[in-house]
N, C-alpha and C. Protein backbone atom coordinates (compact mmCIF):
# COMPACT_ATOMS: atom_id res chain seq x y z
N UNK A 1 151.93 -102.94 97.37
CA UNK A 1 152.83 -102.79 96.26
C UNK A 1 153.45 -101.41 96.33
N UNK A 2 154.61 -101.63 95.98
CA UNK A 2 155.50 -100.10 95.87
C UNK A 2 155.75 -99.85 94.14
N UNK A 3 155.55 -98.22 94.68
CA UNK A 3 155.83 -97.96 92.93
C UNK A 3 156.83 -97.42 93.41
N UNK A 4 157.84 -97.98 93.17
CA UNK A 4 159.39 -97.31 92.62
C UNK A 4 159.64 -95.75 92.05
N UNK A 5 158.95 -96.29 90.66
CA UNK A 5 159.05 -94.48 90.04
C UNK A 5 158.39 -93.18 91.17
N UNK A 6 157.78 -93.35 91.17
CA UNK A 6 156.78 -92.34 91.95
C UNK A 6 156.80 -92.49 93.37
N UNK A 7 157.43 -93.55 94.29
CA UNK A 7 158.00 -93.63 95.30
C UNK A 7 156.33 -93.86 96.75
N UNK A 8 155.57 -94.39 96.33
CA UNK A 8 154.03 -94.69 96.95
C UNK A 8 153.97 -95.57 96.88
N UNK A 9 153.41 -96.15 97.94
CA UNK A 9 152.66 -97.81 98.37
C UNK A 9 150.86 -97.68 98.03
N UNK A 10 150.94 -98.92 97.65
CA UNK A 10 149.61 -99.37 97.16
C UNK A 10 149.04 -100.75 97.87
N UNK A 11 147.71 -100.62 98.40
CA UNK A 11 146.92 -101.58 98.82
C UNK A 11 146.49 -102.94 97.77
N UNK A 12 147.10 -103.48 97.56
CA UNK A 12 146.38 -104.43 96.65
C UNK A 12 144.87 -105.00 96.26
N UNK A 13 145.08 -105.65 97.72
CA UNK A 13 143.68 -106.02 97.80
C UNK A 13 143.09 -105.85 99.11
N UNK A 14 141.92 -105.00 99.45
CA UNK A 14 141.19 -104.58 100.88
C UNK A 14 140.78 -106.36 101.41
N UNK A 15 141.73 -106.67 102.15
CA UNK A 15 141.18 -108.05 102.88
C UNK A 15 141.77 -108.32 104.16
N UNK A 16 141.16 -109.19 105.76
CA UNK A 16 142.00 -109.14 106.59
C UNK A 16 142.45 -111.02 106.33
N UNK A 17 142.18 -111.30 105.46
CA UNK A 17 142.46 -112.63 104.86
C UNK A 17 144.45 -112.83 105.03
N UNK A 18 144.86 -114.06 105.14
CA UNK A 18 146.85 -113.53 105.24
C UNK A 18 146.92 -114.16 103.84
N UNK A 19 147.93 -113.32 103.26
CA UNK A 19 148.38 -113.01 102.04
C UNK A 19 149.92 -113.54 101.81
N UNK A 20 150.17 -114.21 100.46
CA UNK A 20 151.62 -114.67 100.57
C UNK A 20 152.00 -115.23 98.87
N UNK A 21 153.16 -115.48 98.85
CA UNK A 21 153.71 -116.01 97.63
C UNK A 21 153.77 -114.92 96.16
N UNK A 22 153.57 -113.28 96.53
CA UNK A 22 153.19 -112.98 95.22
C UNK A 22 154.16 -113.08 94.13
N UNK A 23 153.73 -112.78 92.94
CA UNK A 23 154.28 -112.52 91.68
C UNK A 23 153.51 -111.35 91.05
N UNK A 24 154.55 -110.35 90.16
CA UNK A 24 154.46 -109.80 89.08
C UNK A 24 154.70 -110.04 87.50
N UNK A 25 153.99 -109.07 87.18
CA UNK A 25 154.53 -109.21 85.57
C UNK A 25 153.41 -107.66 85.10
N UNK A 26 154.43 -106.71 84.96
CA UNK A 26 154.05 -105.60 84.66
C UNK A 26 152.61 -105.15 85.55
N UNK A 27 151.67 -104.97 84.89
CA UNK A 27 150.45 -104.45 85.99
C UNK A 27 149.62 -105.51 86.26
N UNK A 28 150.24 -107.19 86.00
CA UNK A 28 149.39 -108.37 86.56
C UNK A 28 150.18 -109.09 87.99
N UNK A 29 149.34 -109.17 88.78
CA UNK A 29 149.70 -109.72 89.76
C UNK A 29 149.06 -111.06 90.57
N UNK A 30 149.83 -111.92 90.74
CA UNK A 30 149.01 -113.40 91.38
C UNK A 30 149.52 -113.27 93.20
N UNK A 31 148.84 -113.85 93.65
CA UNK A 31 149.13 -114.66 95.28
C UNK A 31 148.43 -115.66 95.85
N UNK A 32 148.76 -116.29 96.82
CA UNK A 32 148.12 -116.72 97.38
C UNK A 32 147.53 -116.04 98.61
N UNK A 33 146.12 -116.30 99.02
CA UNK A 33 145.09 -115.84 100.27
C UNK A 33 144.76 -116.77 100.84
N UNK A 34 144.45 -116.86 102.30
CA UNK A 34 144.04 -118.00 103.05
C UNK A 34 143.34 -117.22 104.01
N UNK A 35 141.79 -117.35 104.20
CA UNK A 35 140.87 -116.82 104.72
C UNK A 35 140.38 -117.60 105.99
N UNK A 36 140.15 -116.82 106.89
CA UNK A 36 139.88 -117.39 108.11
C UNK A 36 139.09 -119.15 108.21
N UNK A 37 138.45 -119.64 107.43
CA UNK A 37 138.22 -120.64 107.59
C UNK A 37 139.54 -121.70 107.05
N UNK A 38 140.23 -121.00 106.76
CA UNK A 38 141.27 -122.09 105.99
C UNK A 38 141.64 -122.52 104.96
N UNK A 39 140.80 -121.83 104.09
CA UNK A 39 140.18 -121.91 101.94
C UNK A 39 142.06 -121.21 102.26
N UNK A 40 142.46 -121.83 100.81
CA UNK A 40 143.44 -121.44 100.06
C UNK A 40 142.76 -120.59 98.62
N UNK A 41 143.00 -119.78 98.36
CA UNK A 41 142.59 -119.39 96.70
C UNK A 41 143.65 -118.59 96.26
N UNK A 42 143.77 -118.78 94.96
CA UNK A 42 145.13 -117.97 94.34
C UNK A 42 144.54 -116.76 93.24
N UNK A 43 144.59 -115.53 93.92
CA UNK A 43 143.89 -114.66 93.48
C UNK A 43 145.05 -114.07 91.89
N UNK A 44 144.26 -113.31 91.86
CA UNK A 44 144.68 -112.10 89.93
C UNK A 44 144.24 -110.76 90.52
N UNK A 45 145.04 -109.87 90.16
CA UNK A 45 144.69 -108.87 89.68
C UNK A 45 145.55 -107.80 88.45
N UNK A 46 144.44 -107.51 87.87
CA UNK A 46 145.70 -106.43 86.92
C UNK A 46 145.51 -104.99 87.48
N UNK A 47 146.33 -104.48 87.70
CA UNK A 47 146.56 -102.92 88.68
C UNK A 47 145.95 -102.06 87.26
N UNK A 48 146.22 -102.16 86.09
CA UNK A 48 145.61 -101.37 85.21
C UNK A 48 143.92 -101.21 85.13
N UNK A 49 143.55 -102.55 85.03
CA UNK A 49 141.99 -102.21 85.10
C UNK A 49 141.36 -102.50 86.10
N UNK A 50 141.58 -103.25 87.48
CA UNK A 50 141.03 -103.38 88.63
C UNK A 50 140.64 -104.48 88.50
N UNK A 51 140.65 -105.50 87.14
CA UNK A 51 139.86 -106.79 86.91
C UNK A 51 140.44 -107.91 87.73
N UNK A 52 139.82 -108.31 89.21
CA UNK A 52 140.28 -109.19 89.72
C UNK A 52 139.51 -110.49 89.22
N UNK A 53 140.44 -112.09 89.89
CA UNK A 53 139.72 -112.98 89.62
C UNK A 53 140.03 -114.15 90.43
N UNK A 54 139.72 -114.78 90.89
CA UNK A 54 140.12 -116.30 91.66
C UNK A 54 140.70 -117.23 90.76
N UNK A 55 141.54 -117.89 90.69
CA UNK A 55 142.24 -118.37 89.58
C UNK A 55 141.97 -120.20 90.16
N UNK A 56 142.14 -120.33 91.61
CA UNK A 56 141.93 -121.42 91.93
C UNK A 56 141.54 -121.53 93.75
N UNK A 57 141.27 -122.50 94.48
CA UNK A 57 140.29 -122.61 95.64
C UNK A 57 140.74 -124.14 96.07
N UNK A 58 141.07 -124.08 97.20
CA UNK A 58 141.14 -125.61 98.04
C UNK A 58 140.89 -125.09 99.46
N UNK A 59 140.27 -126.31 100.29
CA UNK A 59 140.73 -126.39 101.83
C UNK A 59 142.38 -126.60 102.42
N UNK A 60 143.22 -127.58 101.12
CA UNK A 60 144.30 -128.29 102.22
C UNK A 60 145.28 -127.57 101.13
N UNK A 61 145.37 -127.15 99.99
CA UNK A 61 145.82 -126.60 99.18
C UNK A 61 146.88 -125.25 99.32
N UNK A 62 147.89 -124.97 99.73
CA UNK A 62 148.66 -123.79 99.22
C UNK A 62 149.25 -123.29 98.02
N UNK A 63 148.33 -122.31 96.92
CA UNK A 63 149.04 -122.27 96.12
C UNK A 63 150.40 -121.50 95.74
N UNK A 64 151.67 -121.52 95.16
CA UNK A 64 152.90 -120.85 94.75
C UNK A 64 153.08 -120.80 93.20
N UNK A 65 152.23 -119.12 92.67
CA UNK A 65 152.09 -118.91 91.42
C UNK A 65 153.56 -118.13 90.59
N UNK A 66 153.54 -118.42 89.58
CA UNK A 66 154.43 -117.41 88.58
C UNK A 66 153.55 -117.24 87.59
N UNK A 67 153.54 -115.68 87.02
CA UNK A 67 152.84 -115.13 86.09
C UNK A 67 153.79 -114.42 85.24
N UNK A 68 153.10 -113.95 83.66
CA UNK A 68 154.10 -113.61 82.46
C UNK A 68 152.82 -113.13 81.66
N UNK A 69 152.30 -111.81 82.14
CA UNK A 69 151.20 -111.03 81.07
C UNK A 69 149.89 -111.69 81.57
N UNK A 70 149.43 -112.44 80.50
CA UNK A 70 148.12 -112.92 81.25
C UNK A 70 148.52 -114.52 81.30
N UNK A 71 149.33 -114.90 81.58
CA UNK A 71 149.69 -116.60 81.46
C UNK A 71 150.09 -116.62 83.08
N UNK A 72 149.76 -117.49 83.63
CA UNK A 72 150.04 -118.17 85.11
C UNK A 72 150.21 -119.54 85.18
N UNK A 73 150.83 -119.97 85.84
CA UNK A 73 151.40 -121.61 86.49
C UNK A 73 151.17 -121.65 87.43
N UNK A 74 151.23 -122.46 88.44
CA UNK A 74 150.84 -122.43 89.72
C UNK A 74 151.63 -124.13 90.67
N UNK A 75 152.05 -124.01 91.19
CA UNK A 75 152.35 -125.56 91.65
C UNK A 75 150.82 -125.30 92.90
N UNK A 76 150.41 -126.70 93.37
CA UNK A 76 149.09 -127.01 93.94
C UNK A 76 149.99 -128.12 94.82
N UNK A 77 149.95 -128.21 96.16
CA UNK A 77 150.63 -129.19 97.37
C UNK A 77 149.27 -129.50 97.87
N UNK A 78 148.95 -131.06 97.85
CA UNK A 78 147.68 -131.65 98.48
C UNK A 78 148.69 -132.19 99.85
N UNK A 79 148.20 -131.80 100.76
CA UNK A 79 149.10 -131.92 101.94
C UNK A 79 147.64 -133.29 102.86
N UNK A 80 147.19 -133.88 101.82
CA UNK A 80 146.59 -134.62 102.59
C UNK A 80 146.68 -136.01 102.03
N UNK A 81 146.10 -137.32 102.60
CA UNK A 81 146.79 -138.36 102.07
C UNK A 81 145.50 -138.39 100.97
N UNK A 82 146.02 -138.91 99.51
CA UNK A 82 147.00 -139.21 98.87
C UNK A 82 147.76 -137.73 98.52
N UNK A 83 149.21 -137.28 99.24
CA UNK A 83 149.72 -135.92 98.86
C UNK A 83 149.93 -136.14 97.58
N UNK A 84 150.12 -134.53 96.85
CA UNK A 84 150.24 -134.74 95.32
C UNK A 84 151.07 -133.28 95.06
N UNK A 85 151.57 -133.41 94.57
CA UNK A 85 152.56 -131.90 93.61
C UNK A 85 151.95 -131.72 92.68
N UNK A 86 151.04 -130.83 91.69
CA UNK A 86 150.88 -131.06 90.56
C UNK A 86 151.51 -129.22 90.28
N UNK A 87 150.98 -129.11 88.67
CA UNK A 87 151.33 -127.75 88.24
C UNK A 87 150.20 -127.88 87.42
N UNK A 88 149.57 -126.49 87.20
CA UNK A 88 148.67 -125.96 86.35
C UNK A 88 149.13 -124.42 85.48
N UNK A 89 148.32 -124.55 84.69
CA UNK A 89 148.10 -123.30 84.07
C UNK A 89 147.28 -122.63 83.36
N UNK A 90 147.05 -121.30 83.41
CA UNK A 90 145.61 -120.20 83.14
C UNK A 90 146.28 -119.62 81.93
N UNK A 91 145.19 -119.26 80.90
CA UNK A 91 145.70 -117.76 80.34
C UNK A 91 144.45 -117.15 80.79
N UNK A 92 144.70 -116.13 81.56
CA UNK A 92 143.52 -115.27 82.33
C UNK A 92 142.44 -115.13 81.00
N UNK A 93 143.68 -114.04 79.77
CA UNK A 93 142.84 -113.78 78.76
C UNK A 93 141.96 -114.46 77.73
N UNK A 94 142.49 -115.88 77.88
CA UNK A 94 141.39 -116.61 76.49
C UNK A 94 140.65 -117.59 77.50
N UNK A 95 141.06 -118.04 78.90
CA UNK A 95 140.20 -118.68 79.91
C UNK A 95 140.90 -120.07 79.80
N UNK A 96 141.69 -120.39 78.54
CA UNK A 96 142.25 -121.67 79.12
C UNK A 96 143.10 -122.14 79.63
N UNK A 97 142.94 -123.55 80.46
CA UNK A 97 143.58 -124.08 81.79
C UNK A 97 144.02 -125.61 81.35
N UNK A 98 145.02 -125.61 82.37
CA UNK A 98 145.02 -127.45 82.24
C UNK A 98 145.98 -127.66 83.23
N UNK A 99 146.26 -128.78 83.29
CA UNK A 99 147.33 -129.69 84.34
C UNK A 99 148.46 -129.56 83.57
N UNK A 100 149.73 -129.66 84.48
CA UNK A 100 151.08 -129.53 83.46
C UNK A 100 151.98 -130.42 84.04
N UNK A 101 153.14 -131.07 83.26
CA UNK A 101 153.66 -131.89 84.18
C UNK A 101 153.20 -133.82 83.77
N UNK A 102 153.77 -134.41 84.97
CA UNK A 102 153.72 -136.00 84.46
C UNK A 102 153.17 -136.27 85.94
N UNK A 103 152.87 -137.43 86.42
CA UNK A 103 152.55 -138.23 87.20
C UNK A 103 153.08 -138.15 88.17
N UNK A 104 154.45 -137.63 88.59
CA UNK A 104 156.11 -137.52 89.35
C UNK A 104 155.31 -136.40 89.81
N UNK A 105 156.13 -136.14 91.54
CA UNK A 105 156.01 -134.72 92.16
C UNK A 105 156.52 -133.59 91.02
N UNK A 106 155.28 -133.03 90.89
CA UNK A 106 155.91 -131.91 89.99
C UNK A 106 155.62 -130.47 90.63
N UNK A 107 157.06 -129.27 90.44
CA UNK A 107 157.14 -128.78 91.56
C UNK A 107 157.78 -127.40 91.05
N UNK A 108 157.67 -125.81 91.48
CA UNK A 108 158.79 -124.62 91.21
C UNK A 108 158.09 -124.35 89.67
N UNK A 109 157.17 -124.49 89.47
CA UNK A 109 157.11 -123.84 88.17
C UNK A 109 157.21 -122.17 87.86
N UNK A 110 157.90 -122.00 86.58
CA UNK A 110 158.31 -120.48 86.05
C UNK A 110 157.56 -120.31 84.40
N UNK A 111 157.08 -119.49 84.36
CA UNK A 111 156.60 -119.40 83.12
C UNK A 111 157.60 -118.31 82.42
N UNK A 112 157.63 -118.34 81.20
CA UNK A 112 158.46 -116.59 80.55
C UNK A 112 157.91 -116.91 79.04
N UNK A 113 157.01 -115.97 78.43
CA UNK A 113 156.46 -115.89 77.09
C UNK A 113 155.68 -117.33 77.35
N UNK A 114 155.93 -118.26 75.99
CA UNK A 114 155.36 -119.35 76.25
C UNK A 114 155.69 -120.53 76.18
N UNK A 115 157.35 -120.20 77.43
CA UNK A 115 157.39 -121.53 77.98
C UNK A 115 157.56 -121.33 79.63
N UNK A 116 157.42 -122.82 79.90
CA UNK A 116 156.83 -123.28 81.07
C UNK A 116 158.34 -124.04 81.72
N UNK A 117 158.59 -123.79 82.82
CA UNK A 117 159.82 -124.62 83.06
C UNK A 117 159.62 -125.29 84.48
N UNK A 118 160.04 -126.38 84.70
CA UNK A 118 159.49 -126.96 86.28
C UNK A 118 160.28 -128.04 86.63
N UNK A 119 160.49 -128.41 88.11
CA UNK A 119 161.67 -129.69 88.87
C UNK A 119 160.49 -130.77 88.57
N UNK A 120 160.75 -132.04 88.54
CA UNK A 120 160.15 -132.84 89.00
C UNK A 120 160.93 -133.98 89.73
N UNK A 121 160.31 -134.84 90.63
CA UNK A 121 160.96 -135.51 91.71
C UNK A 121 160.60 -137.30 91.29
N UNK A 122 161.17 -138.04 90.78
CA UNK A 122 160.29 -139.63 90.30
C UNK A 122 160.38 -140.26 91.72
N UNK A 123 159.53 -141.75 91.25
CA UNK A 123 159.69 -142.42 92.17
C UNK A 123 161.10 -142.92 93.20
N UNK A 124 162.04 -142.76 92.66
CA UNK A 124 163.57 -143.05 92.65
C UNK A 124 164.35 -141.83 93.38
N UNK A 125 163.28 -140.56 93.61
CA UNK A 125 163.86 -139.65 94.38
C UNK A 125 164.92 -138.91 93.30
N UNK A 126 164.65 -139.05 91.95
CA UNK A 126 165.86 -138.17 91.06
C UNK A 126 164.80 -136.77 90.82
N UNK A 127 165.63 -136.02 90.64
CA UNK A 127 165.48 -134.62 90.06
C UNK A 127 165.67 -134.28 88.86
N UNK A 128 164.56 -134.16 88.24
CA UNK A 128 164.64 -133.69 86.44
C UNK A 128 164.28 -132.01 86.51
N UNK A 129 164.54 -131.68 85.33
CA UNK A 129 163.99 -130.45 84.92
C UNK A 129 163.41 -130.48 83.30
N UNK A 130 162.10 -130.05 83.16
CA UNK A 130 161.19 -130.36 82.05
C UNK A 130 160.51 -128.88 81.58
N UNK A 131 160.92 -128.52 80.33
CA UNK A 131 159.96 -127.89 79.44
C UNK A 131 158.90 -127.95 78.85
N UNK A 132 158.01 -126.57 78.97
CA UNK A 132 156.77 -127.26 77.91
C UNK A 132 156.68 -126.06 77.27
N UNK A 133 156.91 -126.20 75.28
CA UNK A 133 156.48 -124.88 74.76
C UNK A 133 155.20 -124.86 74.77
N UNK A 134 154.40 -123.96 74.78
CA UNK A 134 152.82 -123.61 74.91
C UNK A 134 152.47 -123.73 73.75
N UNK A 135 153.06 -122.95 72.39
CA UNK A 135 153.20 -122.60 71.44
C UNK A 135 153.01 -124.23 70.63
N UNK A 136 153.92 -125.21 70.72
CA UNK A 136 153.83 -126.56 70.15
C UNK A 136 152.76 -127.65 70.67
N UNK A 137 152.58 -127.30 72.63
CA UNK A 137 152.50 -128.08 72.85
C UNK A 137 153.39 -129.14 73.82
N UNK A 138 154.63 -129.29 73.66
CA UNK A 138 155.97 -129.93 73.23
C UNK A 138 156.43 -129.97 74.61
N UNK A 139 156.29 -131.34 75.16
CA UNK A 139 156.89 -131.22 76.69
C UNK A 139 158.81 -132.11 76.84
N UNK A 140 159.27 -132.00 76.90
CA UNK A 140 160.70 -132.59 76.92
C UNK A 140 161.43 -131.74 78.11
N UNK A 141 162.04 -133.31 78.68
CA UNK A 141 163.03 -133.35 79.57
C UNK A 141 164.57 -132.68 79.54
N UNK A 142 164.51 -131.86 80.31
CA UNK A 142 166.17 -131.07 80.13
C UNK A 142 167.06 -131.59 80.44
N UNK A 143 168.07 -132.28 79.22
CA UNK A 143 169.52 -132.99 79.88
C UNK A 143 170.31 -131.94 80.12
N UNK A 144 170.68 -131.61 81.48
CA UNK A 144 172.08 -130.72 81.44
C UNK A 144 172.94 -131.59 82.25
């Protein structure tokens, strides 16, 4: 990581593990790691207090996170048969998680405050785009 202001690079995380996909959001940071046996895990850290955490873990799994404070999404690619798109999401700080999304390849998720925004792909090969406020609950399809 580069600090801009102060013009210094920073080690994130001491690993010879390969590293990819990150995101910010002020001093929280997500990626994905893939460690010599092949484990996918989608690590946390906050640069303020050092509190790292594993957020999630597969063999066939690559995860591609977006984070917003302590809230994360994550799309999850099962690249094995039966393949699957899904999306999840953490709040690091209160610990809860869940699946996000419908049944359809669901795919590109962005979080900002507490909503959730993501493509999904149906059987029919169409392309939607779907909200979910956190706050309600409240998942609906975006007509544009």
């Amino acid at each position: 990581m580069k600090n801009l202001l102060k013009g210094y690079t920073t080690k994130i995380s001491a690993t010879t593990s390969f590293q990819a996909f990150p995101d910010i959001s002020g001093t929280r940071i997500v990626w994905t790691q893939i460690d010599d046996a092949g484990v996918f895990t989608l690590q946390y850290k906050n640069l303020a207090t050092g509190f790292t955490s594993k957020l999630a873990s597969s063999t066939n799994t690559p995860f591609v996170a977006s984070i917003d404070g302590t809230r994360v999404v994550w799309m999850s690619i099962k690249y094995t048969e039966p393949f699957a798109f899904n999306i999840y999401f953490k709040d690091v700080a209160t610990g809860k998680s869940s699946r996000i999304g419908t049944p359809n390849i669901s795919i590109t998720p962005i979080i900002s405050g507490k909503k959730i925004v993501w493509s999904e792909i149906d059987s029919s090969n169409h392309s939607s785009l779907y909200i979910k406020d956190l706050a309600t609950g409240v998942t609906k399809k975006l007509n544009l």
